[in-house]
Protein backbone atom coordinates (compact mmCIF):
# COMPACT_ATOMS: atom_id res chain seq x y z
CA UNK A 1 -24.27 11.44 -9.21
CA UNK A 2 -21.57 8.44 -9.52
CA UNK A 3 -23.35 5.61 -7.96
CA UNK A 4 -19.78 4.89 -5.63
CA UNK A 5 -20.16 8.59 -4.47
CA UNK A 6 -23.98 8.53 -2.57
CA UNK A 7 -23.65 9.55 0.72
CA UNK A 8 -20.72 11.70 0.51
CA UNK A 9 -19.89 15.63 0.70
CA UNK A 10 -20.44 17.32 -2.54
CA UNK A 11 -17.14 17.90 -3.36
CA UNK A 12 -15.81 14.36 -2.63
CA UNK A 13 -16.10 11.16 -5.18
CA UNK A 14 -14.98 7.90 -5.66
CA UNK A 15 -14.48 6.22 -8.79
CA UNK A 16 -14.21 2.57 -9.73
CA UNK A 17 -12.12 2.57 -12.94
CA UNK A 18 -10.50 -0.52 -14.71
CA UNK A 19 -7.23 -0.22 -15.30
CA UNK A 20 -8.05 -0.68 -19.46
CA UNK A 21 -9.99 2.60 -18.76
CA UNK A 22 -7.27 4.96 -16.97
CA UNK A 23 -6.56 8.53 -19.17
CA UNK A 24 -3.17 9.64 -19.09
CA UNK A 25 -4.38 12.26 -17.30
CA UNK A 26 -5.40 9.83 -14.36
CA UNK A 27 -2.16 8.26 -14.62
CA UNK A 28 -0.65 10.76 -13.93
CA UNK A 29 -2.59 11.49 -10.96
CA UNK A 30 -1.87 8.01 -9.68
CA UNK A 31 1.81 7.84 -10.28
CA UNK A 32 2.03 11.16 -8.31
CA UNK A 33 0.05 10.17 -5.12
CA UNK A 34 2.35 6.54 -5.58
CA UNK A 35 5.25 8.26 -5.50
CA UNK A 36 4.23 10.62 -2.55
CA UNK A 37 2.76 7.65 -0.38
CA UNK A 38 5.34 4.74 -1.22
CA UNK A 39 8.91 6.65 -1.35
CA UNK A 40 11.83 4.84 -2.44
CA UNK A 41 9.91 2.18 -4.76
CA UNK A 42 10.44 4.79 -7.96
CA UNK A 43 13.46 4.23 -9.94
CA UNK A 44 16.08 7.13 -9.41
CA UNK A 45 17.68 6.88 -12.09
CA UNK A 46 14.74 8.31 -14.90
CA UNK A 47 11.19 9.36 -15.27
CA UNK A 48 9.07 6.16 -15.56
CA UNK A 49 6.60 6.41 -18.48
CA UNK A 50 2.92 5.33 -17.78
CA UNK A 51 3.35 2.13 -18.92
CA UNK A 52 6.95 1.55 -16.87
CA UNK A 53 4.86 2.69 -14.46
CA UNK A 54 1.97 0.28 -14.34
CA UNK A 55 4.55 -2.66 -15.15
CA UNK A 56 5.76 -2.22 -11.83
CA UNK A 57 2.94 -1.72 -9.52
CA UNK A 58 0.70 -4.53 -11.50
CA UNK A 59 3.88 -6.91 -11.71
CA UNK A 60 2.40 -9.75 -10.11
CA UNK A 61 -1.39 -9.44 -11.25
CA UNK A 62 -3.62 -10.01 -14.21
CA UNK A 63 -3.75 -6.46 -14.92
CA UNK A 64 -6.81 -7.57 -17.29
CA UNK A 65 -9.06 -7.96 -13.82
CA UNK A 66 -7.25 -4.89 -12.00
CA UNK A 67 -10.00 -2.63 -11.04
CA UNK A 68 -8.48 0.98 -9.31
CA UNK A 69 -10.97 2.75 -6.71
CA UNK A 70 -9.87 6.48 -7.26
CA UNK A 71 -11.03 9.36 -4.66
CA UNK A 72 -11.15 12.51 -5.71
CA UNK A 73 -11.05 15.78 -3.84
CA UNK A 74 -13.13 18.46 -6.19
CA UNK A 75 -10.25 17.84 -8.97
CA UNK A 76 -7.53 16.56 -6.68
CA UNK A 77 -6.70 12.59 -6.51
CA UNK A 78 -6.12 11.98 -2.45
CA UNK A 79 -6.62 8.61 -1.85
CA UNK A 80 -6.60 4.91 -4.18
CA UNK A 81 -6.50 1.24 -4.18
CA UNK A 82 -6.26 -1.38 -6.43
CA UNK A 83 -7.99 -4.80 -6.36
CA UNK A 84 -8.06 -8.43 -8.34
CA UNK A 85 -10.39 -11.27 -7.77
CA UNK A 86 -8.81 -14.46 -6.41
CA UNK A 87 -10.53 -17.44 -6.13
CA UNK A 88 -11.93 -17.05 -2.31
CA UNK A 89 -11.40 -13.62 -1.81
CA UNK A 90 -10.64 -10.03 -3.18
CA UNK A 91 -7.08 -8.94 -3.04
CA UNK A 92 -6.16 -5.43 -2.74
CA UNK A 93 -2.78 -3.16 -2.78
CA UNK A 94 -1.50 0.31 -3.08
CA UNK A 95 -3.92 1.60 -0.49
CA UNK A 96 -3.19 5.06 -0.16
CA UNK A 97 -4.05 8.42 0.97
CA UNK A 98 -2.47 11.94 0.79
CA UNK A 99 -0.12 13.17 3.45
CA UNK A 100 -1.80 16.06 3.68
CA UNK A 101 -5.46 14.48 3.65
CA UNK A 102 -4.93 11.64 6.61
CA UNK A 103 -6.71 11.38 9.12
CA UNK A 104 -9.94 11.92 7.67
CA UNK A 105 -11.76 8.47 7.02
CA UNK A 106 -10.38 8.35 3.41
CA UNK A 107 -8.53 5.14 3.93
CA UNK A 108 -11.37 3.02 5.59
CA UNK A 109 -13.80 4.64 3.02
CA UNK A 110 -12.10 3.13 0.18
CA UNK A 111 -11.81 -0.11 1.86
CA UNK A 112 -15.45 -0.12 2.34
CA UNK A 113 -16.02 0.23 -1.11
CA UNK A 114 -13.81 -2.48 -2.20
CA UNK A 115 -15.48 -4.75 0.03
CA UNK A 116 -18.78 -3.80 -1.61
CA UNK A 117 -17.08 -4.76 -4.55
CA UNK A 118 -16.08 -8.06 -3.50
CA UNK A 119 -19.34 -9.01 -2.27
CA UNK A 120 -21.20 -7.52 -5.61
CA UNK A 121 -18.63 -10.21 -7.32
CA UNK A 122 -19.88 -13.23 -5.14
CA UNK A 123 -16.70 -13.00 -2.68
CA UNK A 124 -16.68 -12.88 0.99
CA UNK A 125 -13.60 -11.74 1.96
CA UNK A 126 -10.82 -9.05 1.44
CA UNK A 127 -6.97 -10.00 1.78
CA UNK A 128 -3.76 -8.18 1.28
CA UNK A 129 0.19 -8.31 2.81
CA UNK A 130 1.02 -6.19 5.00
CA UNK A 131 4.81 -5.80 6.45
CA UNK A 132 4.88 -7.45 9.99
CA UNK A 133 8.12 -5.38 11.00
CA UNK A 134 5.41 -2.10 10.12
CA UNK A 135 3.72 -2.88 13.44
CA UNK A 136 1.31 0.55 13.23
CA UNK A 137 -0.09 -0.32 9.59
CA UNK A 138 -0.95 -4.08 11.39
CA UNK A 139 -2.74 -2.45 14.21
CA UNK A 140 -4.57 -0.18 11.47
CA UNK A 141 -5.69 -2.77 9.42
CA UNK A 142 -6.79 -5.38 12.34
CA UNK A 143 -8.48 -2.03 13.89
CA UNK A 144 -11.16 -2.25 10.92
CA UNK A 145 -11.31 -6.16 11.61
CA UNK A 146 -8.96 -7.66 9.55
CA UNK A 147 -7.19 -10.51 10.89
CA UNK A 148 -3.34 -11.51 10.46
CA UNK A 149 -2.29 -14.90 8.95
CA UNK A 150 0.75 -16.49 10.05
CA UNK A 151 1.90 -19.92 8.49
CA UNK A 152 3.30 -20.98 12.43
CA UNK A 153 6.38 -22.86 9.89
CA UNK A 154 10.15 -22.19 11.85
CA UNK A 155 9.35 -23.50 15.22
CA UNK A 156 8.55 -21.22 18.63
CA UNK A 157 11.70 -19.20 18.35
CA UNK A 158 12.27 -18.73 14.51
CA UNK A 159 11.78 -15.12 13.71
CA UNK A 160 8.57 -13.89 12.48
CA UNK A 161 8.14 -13.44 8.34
CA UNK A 162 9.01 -10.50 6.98
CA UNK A 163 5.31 -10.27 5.44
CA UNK A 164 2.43 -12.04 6.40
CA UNK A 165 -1.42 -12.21 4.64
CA UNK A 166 -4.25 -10.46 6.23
CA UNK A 167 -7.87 -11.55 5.92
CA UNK A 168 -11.49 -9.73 6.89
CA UNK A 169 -14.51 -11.97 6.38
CA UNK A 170 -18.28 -9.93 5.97
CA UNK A 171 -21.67 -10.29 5.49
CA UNK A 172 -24.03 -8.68 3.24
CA UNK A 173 -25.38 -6.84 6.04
CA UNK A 174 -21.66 -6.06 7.14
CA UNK A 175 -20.92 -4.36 3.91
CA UNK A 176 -24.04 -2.40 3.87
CA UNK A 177 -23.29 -0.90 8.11
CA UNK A 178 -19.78 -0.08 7.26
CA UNK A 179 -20.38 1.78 3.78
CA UNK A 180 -22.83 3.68 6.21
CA UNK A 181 -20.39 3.60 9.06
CA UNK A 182 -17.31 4.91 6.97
CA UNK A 183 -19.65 7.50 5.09
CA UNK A 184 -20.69 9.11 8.32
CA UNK A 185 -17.00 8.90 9.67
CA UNK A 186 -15.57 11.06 6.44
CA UNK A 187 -18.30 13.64 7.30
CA UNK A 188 -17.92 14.04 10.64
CA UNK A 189 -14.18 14.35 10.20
CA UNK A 190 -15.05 16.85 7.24
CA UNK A 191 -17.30 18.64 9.93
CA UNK A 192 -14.13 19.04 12.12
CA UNK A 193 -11.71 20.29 9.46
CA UNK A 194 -10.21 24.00 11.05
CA UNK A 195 -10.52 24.87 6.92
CA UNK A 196 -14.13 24.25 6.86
CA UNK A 197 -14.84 25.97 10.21
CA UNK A 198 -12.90 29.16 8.57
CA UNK A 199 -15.21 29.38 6.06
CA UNK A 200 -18.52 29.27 8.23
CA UNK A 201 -17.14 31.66 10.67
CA UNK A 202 -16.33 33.88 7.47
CA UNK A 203 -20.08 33.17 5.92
CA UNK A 204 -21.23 34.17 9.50
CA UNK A 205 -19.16 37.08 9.91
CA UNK A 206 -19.72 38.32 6.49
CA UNK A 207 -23.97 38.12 7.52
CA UNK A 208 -23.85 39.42 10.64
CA UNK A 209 -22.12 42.61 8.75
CA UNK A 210 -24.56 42.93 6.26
CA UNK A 211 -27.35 42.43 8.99
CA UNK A 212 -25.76 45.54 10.93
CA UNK A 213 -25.44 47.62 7.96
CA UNK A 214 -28.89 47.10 6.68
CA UNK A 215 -30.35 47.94 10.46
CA UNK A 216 -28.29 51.39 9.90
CA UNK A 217 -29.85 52.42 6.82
CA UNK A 218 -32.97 51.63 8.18
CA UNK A 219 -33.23 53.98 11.07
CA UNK A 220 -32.24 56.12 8.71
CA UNK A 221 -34.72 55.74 6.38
C-alpha cells in the first residue's frame, strides 16, 4: 500500500508526485480537475498543451521543488495540491477538489498531508493567499486553524488588499492528531454517502433473499 494512503478506504489514495515525475496521462487528469475547479483562468482562445499548461499554474515557482499531492478515487483524480519549500514555511496552491466529491473531508485530507510533508522537510508551518473579497474560502481555511496576515499599511480606513497571506503553525504531535483526525473525518463522511448505503441495503436485500429461498427448499427437502 502507498505509504500516503494508510488509514484510508480501499478505494481511495493519495499520491505525492514531483512535478519531474507527472505522465501525460496524469496531466491530463490535473488540467481537467484545474479547469473544472478554477473556471475562467484557461485561455479561450485554444487547447493549452501540457507544458502551456504547467507554465501557467507553476509561473511564479521553482517548478524543480514543486511536489503535487494527487487523490485518487479508484481511477478517478478528485482532489490536488501543489507545494514548494520556502525558507520558513511550506507554500501551497491549487487546492482543489471535485464538484461532485465536496463535502467529504478531501480538502482537509490533503492539507494534512502536506503539512506532514512540511514537517518531514524540517518546516513548521504551511502558508498560501487566499482572496480576502472570497470571504467563505477565509472562513474555511481559518476553520482548520490557519491564521490571516494582513500588512495593517493604508491607514484605518484604506480598503482591505485584494489578497492577503495565510499562515498555520504545528507541532509534531499536531501533524500526527490531524492526519488521524482528517483520516477518520473522510471515513465517516464515506460512511454517510446515500451511494454507499445503496449498496449495503442491496448486499442486505440480496441475503435476506437467498436466506428465504434456501429456508423453502429446505422444508421441502
Amino acid at each position: 500500500m502507498d505509504p500516503h494512503s494508510q488509514g484510508l478506504p480501499s478505494n481511495l489514495r493519495i499520491e505525492r508526485v514531483a512535478t519531474s515525475s507527472l505522465s501525460s496521462h496524469i496531466i491530463t487528469a490535473v488540467q481537467a480537475l484545474h479547469d473544472e475547479c478554477f473556471k475562467g483562468e484557461a485561455p479561450k482562445d485554444k487547447q493549452e498543451s501540457a507544458r502551456e499548461f504547467l507554465d501557467r499554474v507553476l509561473a511564479c515557482h521553482d517548478e524543480g521543488s514543486c511536489v503535487w499531492f494527487l487523490l485518487w478515487l479508484s481511477n478517478t483524480l478528485v482532489g490536488m495540491c501543489t507545494v514548494t519549500p520556502y525558507t520558513r514555511s511550506l507554500y501551497g496552491w491549487n487546492l482543489a477538489v471535485s464538484i461532485a466529491h465536496r463535502k467529504r473531508g478531501y480538502g482537509r485530507l490533503l492539507m494534512h498531508h502536506a503539512q506532514e510533508y512540511a514537517y518531514q522537510r524540517g518546516l513548521g508551518e504551511l502558508s498560501a493567499s487566499v482572496e480576502v473579497a472570497k470571504t467563505r474560502l477565509v472562513a474555511y481555511y481559518t476553520s482548520l486553524g490557519a491564521k490571516l496576515q494582513t500588512t495593517g499599511q493604508g491607514g484605518s480606513n484604506a480598503p482591505p488588499p485584494p489578497s492577503a497571506r495565510i499562515t498555520k503553525a504545528f507541532s509534531c504531535e499536531q501533524v500526527k492528531a490531524d492526519l488521524e483526525m482528517s483520516s477518520a473525518i473522510v471515513w465517516k463522511r464515506a460512511n454517510a454517502n446515500p451511494k454507499c448505503k445503496v449498496r449495503t441495503l442491496t448486499i442486505f436485500s440480496s441475503c435476506a433473499v437467498m436466506i428465504y429461498v434456501a429456508r423453502i427448499l429446505h422444508r421441502k427437502c
